[in-house]
N, C-alpha and C. Protein backbone atom coordinates (compact mmCIF):
# COMPACT_ATOMS: atom_id res chain seq x y z
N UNK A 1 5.85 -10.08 13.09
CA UNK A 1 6.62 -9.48 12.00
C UNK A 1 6.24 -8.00 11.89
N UNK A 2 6.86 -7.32 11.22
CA UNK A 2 7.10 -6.04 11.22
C UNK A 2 6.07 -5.98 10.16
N UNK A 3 4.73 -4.39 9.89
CA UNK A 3 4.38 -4.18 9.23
C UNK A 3 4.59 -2.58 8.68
N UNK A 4 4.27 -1.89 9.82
CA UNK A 4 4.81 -0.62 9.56
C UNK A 4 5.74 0.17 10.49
N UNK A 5 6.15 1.04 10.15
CA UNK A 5 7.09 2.13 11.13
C UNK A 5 6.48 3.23 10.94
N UNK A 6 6.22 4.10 12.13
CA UNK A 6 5.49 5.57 12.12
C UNK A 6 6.78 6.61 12.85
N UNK A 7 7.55 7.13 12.07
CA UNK A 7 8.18 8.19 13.39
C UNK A 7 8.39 9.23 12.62
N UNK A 8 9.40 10.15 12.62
CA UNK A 8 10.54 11.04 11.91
C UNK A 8 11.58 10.99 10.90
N UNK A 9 11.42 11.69 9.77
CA UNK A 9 12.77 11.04 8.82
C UNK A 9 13.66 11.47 9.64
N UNK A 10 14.90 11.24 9.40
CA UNK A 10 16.27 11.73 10.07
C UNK A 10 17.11 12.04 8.97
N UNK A 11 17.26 11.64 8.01
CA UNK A 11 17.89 11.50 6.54
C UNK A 11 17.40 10.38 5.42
N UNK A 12 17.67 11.66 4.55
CA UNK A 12 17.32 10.24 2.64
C UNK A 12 19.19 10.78 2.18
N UNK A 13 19.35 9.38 1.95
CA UNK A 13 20.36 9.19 0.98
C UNK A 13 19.88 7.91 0.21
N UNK A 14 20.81 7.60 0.17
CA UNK A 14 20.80 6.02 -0.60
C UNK A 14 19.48 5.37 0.22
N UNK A 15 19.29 5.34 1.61
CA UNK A 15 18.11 4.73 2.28
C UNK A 15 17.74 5.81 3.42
N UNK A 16 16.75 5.65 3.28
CA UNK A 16 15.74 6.23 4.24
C UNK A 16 16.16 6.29 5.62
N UNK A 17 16.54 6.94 6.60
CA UNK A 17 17.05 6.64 8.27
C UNK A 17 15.42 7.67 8.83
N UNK A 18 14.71 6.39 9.76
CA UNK A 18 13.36 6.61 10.17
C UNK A 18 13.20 6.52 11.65
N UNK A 19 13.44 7.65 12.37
CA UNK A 19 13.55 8.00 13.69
C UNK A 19 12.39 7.31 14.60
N UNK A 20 12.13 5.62 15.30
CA UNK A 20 10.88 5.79 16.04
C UNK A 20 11.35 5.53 17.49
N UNK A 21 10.39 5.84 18.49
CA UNK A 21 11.02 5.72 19.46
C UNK A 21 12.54 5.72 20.01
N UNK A 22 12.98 6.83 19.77
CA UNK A 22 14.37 7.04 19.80
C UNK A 22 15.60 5.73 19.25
N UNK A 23 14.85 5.34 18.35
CA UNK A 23 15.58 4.33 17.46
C UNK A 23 15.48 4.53 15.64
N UNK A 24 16.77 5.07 15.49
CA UNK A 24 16.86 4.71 14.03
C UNK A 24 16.95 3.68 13.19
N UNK A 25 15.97 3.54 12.09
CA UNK A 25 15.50 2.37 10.97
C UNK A 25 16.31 2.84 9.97
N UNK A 26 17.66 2.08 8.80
CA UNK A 26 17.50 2.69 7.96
C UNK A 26 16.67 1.48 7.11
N UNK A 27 16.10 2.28 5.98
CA UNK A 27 14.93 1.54 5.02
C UNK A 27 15.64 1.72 3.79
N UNK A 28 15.40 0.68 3.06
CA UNK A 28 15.25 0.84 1.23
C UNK A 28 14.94 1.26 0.87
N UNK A 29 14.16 1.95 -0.08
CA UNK A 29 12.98 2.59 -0.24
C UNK A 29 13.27 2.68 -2.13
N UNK A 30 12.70 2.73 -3.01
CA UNK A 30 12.67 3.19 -4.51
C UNK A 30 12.94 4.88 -4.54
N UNK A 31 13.59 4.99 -5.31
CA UNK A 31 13.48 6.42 -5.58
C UNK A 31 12.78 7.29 -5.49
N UNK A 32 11.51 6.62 -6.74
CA UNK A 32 10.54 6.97 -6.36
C UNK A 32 9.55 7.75 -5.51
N UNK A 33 9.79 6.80 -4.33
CA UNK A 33 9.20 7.21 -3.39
C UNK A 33 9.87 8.13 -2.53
N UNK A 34 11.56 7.89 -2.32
CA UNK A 34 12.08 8.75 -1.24
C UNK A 34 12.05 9.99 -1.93
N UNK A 35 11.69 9.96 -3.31
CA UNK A 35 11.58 11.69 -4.09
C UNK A 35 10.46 12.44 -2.82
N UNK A 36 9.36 11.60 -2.57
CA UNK A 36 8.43 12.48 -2.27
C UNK A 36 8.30 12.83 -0.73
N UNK A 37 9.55 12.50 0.02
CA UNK A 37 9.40 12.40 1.49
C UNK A 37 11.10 13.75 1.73
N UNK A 38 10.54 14.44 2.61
CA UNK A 38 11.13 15.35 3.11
C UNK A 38 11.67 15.27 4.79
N UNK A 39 13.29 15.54 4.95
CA UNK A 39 13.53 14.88 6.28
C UNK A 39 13.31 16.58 7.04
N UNK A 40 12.56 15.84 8.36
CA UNK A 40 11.72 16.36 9.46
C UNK A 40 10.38 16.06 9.29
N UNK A 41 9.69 15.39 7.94
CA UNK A 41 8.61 15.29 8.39
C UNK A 41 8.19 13.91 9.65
N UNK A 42 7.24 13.52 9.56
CA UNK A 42 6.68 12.99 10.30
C UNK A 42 5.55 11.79 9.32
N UNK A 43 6.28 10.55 9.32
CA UNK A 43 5.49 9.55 8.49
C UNK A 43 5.35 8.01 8.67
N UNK A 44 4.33 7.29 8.58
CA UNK A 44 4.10 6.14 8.34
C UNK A 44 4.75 5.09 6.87
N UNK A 45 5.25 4.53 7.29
CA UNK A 45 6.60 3.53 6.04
C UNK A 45 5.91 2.15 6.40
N UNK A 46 5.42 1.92 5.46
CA UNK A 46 4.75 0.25 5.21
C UNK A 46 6.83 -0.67 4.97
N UNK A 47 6.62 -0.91 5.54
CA UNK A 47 7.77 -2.30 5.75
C UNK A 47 7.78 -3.54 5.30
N UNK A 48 9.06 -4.15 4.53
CA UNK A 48 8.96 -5.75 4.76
C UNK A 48 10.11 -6.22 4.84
N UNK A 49 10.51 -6.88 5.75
CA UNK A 49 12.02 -7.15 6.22
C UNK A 49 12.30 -8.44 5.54
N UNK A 50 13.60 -8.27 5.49
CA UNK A 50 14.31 -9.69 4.39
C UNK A 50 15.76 -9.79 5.22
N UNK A 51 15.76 -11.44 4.94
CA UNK A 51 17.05 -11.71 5.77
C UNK A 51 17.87 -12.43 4.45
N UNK A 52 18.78 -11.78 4.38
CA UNK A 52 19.80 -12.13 3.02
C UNK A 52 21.20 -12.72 4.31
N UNK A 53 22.00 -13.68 3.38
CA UNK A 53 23.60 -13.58 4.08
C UNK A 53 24.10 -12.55 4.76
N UNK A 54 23.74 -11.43 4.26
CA UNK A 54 24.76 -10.00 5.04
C UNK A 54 23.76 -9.46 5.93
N UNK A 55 22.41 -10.16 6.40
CA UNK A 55 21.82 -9.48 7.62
C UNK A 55 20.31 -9.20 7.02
N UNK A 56 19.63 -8.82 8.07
CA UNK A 56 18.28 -8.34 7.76
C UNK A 56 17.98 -6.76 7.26
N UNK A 57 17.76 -6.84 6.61
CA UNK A 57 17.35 -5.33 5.71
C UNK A 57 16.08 -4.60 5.92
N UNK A 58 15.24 -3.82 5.85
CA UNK A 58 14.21 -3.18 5.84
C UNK A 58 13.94 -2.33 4.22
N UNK A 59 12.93 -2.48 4.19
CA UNK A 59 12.57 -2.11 2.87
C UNK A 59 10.99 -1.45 2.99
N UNK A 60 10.99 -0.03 2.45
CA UNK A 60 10.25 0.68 2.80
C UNK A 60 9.22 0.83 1.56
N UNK A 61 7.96 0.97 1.70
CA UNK A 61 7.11 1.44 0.74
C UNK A 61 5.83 2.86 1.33
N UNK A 62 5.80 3.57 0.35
CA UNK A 62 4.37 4.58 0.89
C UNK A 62 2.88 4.17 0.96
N UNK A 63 2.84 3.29 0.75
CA UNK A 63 1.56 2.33 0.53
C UNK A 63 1.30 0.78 0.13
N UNK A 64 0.63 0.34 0.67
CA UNK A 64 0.22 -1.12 1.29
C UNK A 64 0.46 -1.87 -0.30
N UNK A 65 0.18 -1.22 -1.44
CA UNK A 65 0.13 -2.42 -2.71
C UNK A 65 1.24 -1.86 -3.30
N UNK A 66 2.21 -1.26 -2.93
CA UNK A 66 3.57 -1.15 -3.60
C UNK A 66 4.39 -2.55 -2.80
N UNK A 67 4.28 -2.60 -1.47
CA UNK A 67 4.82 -3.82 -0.82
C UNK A 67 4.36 -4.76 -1.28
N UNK A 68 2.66 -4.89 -1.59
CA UNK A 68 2.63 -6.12 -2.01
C UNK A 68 2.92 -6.36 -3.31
N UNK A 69 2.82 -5.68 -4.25
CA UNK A 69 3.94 -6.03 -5.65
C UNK A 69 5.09 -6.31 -5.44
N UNK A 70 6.40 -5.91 -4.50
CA UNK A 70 7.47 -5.99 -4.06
C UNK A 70 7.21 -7.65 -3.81
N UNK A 71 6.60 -7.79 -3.07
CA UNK A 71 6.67 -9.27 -2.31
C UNK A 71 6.30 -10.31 -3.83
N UNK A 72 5.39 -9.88 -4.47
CA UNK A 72 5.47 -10.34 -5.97
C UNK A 72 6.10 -10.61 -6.80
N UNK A 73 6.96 -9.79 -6.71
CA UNK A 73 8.30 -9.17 -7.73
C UNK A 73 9.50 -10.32 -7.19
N UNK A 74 9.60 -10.29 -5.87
CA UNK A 74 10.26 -11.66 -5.04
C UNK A 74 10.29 -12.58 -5.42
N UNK A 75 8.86 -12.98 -5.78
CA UNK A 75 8.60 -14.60 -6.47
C UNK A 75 9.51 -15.48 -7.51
N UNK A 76 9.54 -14.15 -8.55
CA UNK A 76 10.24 -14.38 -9.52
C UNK A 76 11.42 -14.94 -9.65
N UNK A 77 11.74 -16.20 -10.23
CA UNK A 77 13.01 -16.36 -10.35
C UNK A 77 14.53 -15.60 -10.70
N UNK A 78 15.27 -15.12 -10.08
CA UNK A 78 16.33 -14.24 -10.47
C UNK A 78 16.10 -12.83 -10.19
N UNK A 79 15.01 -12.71 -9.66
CA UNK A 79 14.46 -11.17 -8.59
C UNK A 79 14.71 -10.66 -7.40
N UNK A 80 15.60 -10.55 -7.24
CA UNK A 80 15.94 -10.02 -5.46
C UNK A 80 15.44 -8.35 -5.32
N UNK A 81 15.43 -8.32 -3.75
CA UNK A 81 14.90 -6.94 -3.34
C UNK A 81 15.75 -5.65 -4.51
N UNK A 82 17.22 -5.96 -4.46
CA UNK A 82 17.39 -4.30 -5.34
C UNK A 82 16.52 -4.38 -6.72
N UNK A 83 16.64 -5.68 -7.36
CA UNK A 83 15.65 -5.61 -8.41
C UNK A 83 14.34 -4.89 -8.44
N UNK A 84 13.84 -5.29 -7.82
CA UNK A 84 12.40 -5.19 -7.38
C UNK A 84 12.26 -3.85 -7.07
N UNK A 85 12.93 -3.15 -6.21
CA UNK A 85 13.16 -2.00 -6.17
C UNK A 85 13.10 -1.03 -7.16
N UNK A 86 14.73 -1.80 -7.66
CA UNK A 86 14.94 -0.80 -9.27
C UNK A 86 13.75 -0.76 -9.98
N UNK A 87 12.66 -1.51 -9.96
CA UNK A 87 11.23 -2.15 -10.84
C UNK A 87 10.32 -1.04 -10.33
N UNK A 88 10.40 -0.83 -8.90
CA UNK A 88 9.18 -0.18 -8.71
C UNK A 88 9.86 1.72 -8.69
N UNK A 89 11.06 1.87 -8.69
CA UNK A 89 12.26 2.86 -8.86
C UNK A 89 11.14 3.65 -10.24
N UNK A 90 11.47 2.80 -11.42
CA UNK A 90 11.04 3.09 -12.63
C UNK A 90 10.17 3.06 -13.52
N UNK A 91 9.20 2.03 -12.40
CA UNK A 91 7.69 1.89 -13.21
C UNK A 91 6.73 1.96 -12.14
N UNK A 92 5.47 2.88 -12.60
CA UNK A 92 4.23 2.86 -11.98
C UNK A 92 3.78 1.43 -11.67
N UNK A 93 3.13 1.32 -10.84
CA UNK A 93 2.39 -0.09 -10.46
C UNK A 93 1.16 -0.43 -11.91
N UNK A 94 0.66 0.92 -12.20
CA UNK A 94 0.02 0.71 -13.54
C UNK A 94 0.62 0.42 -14.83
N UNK A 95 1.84 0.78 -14.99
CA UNK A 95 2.62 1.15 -16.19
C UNK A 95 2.94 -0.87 -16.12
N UNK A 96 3.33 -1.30 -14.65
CA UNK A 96 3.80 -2.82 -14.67
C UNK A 96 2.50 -3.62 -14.86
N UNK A 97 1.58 -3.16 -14.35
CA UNK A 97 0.45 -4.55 -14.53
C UNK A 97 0.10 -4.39 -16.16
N UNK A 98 -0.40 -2.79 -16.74
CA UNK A 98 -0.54 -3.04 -18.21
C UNK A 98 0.85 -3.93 -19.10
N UNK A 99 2.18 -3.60 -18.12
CA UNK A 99 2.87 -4.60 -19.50
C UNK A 99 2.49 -6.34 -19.07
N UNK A 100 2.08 -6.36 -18.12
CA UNK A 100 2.37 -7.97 -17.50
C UNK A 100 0.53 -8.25 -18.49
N UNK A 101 -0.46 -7.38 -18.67
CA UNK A 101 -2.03 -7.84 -19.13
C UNK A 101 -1.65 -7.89 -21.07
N UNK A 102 -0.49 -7.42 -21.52
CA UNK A 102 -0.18 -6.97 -23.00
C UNK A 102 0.91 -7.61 -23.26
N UNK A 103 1.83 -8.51 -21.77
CA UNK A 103 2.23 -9.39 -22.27
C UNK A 103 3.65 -8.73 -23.46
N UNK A 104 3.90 -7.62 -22.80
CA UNK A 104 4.46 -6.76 -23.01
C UNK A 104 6.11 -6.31 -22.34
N UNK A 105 7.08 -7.45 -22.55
CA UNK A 105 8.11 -7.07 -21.67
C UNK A 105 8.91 -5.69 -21.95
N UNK A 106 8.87 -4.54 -23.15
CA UNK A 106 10.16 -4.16 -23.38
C UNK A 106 9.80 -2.95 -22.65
N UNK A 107 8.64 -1.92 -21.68
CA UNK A 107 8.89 -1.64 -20.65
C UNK A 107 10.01 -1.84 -19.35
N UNK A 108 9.82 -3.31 -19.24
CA UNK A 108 11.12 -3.74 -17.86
C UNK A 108 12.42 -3.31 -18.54
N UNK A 109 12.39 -3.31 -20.19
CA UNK A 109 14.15 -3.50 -20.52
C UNK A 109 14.53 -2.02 -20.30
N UNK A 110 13.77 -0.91 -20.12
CA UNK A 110 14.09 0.34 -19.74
C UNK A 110 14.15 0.29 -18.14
N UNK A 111 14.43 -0.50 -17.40
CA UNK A 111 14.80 -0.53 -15.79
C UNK A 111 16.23 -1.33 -15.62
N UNK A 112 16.95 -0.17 -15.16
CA UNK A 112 18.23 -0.89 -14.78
C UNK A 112 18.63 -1.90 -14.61
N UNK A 113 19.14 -2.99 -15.00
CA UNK A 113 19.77 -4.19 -14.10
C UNK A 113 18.65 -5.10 -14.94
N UNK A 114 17.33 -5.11 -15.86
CA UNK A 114 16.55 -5.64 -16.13
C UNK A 114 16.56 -5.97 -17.35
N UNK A 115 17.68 -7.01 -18.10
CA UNK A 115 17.65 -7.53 -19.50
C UNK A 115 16.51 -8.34 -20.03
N UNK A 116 16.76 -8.61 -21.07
CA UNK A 116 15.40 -9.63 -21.77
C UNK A 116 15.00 -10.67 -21.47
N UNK A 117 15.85 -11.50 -20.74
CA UNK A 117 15.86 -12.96 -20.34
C UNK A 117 14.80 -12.59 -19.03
N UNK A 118 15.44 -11.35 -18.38
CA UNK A 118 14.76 -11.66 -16.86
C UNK A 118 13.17 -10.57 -17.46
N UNK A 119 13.03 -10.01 -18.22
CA UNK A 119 12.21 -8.87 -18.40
C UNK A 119 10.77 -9.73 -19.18
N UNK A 120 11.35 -10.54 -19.80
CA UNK A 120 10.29 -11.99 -20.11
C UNK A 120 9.87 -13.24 -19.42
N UNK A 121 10.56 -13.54 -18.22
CA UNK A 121 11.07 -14.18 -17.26
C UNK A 121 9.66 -13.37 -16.21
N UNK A 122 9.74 -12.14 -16.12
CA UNK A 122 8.99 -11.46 -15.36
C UNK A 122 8.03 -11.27 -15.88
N UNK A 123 7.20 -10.94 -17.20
CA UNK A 123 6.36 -11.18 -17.44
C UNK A 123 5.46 -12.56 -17.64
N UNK A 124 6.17 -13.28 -17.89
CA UNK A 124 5.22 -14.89 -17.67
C UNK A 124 5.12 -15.48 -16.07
N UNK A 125 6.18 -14.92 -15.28
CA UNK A 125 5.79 -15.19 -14.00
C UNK A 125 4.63 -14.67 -13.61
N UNK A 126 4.27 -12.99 -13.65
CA UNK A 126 3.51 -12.23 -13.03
C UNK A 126 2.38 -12.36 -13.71
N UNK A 127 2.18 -13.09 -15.50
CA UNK A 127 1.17 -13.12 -15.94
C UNK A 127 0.29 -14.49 -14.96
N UNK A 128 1.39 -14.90 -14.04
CA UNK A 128 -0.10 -15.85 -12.82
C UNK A 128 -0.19 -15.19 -11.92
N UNK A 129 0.10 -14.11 -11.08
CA UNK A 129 0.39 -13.67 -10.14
C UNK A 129 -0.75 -12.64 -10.39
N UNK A 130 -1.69 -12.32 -9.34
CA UNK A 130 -2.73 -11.73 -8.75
C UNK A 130 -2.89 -10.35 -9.16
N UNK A 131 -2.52 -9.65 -10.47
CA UNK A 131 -1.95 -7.73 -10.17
C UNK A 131 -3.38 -7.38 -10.44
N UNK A 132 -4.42 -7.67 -10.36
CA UNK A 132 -5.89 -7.03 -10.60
C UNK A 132 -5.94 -5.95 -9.78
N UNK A 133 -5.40 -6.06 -8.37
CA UNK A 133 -5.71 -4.66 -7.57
C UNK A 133 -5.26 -3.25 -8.23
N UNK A 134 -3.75 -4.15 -9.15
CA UNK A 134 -3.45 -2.09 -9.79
C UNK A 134 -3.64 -2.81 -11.49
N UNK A 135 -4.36 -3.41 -11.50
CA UNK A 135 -4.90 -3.25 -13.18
C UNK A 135 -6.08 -2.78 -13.31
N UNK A 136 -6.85 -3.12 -14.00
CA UNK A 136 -8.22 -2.69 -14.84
C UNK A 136 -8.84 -1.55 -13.49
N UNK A 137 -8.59 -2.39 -12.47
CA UNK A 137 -9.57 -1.75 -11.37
C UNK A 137 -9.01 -0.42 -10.83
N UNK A 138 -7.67 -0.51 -10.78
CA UNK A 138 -6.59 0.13 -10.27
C UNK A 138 -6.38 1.25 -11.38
N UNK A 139 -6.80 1.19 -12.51
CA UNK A 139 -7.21 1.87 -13.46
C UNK A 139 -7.80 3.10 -13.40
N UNK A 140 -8.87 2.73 -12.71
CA UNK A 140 -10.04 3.68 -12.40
C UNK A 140 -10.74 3.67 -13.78
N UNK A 141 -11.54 2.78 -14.31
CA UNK A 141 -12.25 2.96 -15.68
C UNK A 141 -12.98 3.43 -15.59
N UNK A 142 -13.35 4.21 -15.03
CA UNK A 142 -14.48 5.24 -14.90
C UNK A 142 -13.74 6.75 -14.72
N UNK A 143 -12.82 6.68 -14.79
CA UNK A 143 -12.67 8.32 -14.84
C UNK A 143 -11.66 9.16 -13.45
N UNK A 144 -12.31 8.20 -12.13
CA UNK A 144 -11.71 8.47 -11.17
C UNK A 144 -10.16 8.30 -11.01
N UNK A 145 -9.59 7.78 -11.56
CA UNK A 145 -8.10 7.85 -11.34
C UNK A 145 -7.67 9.31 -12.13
N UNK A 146 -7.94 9.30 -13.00
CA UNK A 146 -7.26 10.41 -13.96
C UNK A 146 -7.77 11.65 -13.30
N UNK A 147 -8.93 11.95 -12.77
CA UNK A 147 -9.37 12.67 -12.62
C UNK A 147 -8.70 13.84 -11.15
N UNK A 148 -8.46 12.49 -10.03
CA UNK A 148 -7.23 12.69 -9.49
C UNK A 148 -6.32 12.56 -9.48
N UNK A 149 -5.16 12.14 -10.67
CA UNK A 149 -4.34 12.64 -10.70
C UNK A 149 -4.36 14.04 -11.48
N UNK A 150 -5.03 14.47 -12.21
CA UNK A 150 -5.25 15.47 -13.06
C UNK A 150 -5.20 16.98 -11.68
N UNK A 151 -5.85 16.07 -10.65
CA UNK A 151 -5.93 17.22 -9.21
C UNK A 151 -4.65 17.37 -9.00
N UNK A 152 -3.52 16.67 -8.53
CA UNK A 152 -1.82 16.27 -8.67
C UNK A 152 -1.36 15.47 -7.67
N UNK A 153 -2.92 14.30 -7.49
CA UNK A 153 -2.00 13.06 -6.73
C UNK A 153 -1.22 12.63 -7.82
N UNK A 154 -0.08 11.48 -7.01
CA UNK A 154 0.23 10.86 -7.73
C UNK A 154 -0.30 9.44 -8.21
N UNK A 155 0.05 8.81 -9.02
CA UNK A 155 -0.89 7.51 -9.75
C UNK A 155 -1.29 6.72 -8.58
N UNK A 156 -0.23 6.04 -7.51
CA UNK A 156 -0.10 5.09 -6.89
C UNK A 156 -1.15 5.43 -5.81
N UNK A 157 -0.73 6.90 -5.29
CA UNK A 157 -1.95 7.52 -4.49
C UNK A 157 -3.75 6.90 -4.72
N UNK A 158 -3.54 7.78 -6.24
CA UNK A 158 -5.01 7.88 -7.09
C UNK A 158 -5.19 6.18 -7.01
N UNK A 159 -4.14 5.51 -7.02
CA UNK A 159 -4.94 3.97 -7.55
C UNK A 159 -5.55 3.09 -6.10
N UNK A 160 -4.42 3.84 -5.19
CA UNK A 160 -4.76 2.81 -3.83
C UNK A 160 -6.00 3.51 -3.43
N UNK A 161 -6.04 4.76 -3.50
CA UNK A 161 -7.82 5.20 -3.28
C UNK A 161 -8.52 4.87 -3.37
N UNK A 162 -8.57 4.66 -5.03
CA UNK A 162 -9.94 4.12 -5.45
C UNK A 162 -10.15 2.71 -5.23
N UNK A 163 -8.89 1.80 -4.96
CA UNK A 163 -9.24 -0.01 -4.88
C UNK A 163 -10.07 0.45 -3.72
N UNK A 164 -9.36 1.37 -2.58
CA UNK A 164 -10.28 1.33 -0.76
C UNK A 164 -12.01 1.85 -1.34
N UNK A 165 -11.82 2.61 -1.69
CA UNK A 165 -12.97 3.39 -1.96
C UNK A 165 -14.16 2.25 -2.52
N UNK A 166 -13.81 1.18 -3.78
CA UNK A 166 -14.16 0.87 -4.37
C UNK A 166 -14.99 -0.56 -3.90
N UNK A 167 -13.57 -0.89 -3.04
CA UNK A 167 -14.07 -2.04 -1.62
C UNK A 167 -15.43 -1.95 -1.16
N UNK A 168 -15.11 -0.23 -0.96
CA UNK A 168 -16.12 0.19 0.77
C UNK A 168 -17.26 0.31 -0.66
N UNK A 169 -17.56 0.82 -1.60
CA UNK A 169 -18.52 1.69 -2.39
C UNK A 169 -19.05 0.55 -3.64
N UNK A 170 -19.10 -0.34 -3.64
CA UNK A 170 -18.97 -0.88 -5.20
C UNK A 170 -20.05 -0.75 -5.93
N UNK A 171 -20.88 -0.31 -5.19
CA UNK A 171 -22.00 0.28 -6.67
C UNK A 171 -22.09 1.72 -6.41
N UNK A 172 -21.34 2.44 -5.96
CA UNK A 172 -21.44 4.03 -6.14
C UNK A 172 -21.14 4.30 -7.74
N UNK A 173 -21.46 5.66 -8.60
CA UNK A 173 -20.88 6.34 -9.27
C UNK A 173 -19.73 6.73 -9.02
N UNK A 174 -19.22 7.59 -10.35
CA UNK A 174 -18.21 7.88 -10.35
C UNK A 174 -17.94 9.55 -9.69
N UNK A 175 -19.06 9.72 -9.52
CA UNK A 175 -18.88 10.92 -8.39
C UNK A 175 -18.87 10.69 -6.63
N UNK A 176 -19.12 9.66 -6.35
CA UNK A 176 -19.66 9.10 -5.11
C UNK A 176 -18.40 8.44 -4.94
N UNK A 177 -17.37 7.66 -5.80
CA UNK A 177 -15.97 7.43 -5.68
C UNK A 177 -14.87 8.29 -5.49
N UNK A 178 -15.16 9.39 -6.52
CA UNK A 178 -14.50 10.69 -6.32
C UNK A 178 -14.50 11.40 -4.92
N UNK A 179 -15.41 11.56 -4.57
CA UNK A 179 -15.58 12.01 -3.37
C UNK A 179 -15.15 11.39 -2.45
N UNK A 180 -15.28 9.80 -2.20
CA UNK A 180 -14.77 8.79 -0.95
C UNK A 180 -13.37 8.80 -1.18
N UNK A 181 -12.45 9.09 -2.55
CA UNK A 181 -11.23 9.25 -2.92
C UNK A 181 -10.84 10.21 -2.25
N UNK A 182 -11.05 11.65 -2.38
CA UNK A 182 -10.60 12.71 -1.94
C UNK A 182 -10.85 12.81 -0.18
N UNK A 183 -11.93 11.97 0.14
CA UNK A 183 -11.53 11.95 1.91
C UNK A 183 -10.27 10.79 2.07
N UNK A 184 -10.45 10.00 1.08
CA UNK A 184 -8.96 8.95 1.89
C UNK A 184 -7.85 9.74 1.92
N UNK A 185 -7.65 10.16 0.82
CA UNK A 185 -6.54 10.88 0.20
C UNK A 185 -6.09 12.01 1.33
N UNK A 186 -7.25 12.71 1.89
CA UNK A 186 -7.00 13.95 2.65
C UNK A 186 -6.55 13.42 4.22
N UNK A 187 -6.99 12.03 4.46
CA UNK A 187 -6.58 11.50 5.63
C UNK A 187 -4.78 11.02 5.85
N UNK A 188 -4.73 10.82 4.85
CA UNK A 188 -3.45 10.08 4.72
C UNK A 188 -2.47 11.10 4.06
N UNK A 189 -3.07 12.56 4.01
CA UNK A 189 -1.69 13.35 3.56
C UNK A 189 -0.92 14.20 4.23
């Protein structure tokens, strides 16, 4: 199965067209994310392919725990990929795990296509579903998340940092995180 694609944008419109080996991908992608990608660069697209009635699709993310919320977001009864999309389109991965820990649906009712039935529907699903990687921890309660984004990553950046960082480091300080943050960060930009 497909995990990632590394080549050339070619174009963002509605989806992503991802030049590899002289083969164009087009991808899904959230808004979001295609905000922050510029065509000619040169990038790595975490992938997860879905086979619906009208064919197999590609669906693009900038990092490894936006897909896996996506694949989360799936679970849900009455959730298909544009959903999920539109979900991660309009909410931080933090902004979704604090409403899913507070139990908190009327966040989702500000995402397109996302009424009350399914926006409560989604919170009691996901309140079993695994989101610790972008909650408390994903947080950075110590300082390190804010601290880089305050530098001008963005959240999702700052959060997947610190889970790696936090993996590799778990009894470092919060300067000793900071620091293992800002080398991931500098590798992957």
């Amino acid at each position: 199965m497909l995990s990632f694609l590394e080549g050339q944008i070619i174009s963002i419109s509605d989806f992503l067209v991802l030049e590899c080996f002289g083969i164009g991908f087009e991808i899904a992608m959230s808004e979001r994310d295609m905000e922050k990608l510029e065509v000619g660069e040169k990038k790595r697209i975490e992938v997860s392919l879905r086979i619906s009635p009208e064919g197999p699709r590609l669906y693009g993310f900038l990092n490894a725990a936006e897909k896996q919320i996506f694949s989360v977001l799936l679970k849900v009864p009455g959730i298909g990929p544009k959903a999920a999309l539109s979900i991660l389109s309009n909410m931080g991965l933090a902004s979704l795990a604090k409403a899913v820990k507070n139990k908190d649906s009327s966040p989702l009712l500000k995402v397109p296509g996302i009424g009350p039935k399914a926006a409560s529907r989604l919170i009691s699903s996901l309140q079993e579903a695994d989101l610790g990687f972008v909650g408390e921890e994903g947080a950075g309660g110590d300082g390190v998340v804010e601290a880089l984004e305050s530098l001008g990553w963005k959240s999702f950046q700052a959060q997947s940092a610190y889970r790696t960082a936090k993996e590799a480091l778990p009894l470092a300080d919060s300067s000793a995180l900071l620091k293992a943050c800002l080398q991931i960060l500098d590798r992957h930009a």
